[in-house]
Protein backbone atom coordinates (compact mmCIF):
# COMPACT_ATOMS: atom_id res chain seq x y z
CA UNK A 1 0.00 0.00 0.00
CA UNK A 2 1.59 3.69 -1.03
CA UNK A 3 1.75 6.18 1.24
CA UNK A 4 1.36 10.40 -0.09
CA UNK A 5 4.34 12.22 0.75
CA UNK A 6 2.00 15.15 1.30
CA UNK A 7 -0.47 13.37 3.16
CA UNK A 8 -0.74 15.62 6.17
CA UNK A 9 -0.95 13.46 9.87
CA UNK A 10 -4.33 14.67 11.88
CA UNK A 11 -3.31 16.71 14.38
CA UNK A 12 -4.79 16.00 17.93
CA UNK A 13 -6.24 18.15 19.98
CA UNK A 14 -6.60 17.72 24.10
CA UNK A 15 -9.56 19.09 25.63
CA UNK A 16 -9.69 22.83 26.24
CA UNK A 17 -10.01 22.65 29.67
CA UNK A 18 -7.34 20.23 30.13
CA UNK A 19 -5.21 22.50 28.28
CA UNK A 20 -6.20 25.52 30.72
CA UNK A 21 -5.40 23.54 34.17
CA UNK A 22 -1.73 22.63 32.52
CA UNK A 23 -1.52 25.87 31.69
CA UNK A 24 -2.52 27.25 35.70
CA UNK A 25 -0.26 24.42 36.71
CA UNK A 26 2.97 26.11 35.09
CA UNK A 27 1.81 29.88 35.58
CA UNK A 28 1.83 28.15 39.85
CA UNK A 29 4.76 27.25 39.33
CA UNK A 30 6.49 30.14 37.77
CA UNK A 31 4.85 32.22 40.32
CA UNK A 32 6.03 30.29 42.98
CA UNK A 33 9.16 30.91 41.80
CA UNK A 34 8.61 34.28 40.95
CA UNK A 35 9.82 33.60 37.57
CA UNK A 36 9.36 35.63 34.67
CA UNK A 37 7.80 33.05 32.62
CA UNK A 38 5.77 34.11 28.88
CA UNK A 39 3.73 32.73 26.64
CA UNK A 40 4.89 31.36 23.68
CA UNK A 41 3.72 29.58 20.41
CA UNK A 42 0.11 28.41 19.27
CA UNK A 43 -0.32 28.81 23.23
CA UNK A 44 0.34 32.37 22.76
CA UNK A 45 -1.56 33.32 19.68
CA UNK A 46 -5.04 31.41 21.13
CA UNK A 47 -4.29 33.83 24.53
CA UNK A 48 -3.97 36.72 22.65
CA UNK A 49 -7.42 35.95 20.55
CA UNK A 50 -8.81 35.30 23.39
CA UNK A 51 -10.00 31.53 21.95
CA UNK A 52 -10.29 28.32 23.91
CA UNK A 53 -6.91 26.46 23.98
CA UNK A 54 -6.33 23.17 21.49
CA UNK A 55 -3.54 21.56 20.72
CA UNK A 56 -1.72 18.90 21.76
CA UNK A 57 0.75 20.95 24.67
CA UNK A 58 1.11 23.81 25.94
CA UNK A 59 4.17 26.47 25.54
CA UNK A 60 5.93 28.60 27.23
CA UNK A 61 9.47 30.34 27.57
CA UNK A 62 11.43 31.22 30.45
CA UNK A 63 15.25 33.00 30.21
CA UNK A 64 17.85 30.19 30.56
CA UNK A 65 19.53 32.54 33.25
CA UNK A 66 16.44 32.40 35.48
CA UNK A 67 16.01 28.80 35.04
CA UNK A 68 19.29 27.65 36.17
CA UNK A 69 18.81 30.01 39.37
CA UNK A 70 17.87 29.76 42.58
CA UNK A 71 14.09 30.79 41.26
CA UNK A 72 14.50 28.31 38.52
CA UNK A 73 15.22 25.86 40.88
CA UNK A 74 12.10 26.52 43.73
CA UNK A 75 9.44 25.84 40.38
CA UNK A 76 11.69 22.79 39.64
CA UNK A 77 10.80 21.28 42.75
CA UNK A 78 7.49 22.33 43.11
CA UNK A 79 6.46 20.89 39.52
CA UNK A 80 8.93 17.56 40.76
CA UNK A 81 7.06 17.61 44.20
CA UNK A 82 3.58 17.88 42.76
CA UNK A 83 4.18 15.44 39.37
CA UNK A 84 5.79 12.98 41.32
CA UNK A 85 8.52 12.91 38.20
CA UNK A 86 11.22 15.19 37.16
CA UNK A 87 11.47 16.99 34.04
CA UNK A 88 12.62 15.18 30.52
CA UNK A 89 15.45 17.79 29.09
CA UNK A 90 16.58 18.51 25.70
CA UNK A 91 18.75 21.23 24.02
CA UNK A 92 16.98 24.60 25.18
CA UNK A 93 13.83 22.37 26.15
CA UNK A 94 11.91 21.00 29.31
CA UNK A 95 8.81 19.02 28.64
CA UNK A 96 7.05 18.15 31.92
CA UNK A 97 3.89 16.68 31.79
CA UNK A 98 0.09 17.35 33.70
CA UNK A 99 -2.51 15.09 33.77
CA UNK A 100 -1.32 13.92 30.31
CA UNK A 101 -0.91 17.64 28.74
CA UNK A 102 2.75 18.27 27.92
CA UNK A 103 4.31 21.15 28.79
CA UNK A 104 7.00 22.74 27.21
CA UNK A 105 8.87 25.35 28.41
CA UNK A 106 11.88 27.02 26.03
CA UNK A 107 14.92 28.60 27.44
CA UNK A 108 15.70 31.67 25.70
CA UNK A 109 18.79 33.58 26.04
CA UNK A 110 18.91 37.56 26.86
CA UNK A 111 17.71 39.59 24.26
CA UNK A 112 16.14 42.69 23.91
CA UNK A 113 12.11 41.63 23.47
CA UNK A 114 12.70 39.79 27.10
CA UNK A 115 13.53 43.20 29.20
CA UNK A 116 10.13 44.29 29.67
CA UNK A 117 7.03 42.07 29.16
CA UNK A 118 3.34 43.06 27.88
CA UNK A 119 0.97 41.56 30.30
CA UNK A 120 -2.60 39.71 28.79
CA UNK A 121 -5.61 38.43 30.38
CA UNK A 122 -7.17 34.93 30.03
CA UNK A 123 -9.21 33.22 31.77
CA UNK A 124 -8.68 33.63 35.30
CA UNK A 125 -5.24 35.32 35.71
CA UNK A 126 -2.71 37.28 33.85
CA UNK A 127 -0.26 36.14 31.62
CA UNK A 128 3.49 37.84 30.16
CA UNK A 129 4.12 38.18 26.33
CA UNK A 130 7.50 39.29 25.46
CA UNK A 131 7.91 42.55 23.87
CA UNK A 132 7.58 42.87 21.45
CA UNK A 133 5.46 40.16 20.65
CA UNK A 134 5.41 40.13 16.77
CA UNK A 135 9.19 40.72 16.60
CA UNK A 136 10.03 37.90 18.97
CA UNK A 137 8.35 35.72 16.57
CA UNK A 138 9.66 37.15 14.07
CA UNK A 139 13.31 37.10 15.63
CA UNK A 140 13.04 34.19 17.97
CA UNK A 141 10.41 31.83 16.70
């Protein structure tokens, strides 16, 4: 049996609201650790428009500098603590996963859309976009 090359593979998609508690589980954690975590990828663009969340995982970015700190290191253990696993890392990657929902968080490196953050409400909290936003896709992404 042939196979298209082009044949495109169905994406899944977890339930919204499955989507929403991963994404109140990292926003804990980050808080927690007072880190200055943002909102990246599809994550990001459904936030901004406001939409329900779908997708497979949700994304997010932290600076590599806070990460390997002492505040990296207090949401470390709190996502450990509460997951009862630790976190599978790659590269500039650390997937951790909630309730079957995997989270991804990036590690970014200085740079100059990461100094000051624009701040966006969803649901029931607030959430940090770098800024700019459309030039850290554009630059970053």
């Amino acid at each position: 049996m042939e196979t298209q090359l082009n044949q495109e593979v169905p994406q899944i998609s977890l339930p919204a609201n499955e989507l929403l508690q991963a994404l109140y589980f990292i926003w804990d954690a980050a808080e927690r650790g007072q880190l200055q975590m943002f909102l990246i990828g599809d994550t990001a663009k459904q936030v901004i428009a406001n939409e329900d969340l779908k997708g497979d995982k949700i994304t997010v970015g932290v600076r590599r500098n806070e990460w390997n700190s002492g505040q990296g290191r207090i949401a470390q253990t709190f996502m450990e603590h509460e997951l009862g696993t630790k976190a599978v890392e790659l590269d500039s990657q650390v997937s951790y996963k909630f309730r079957g929902v995997p989270i991804i968080i990036k590690l970014y490196e200085e740079n100059p859309c990461l100094t000051s953050f624009d701040v966006v409400y969803y649901g029931y909290e607030t959430f940090n976009l770098p800024n700019p936003y459309k030039t850290f896709v554009e630059k970053y992404e």
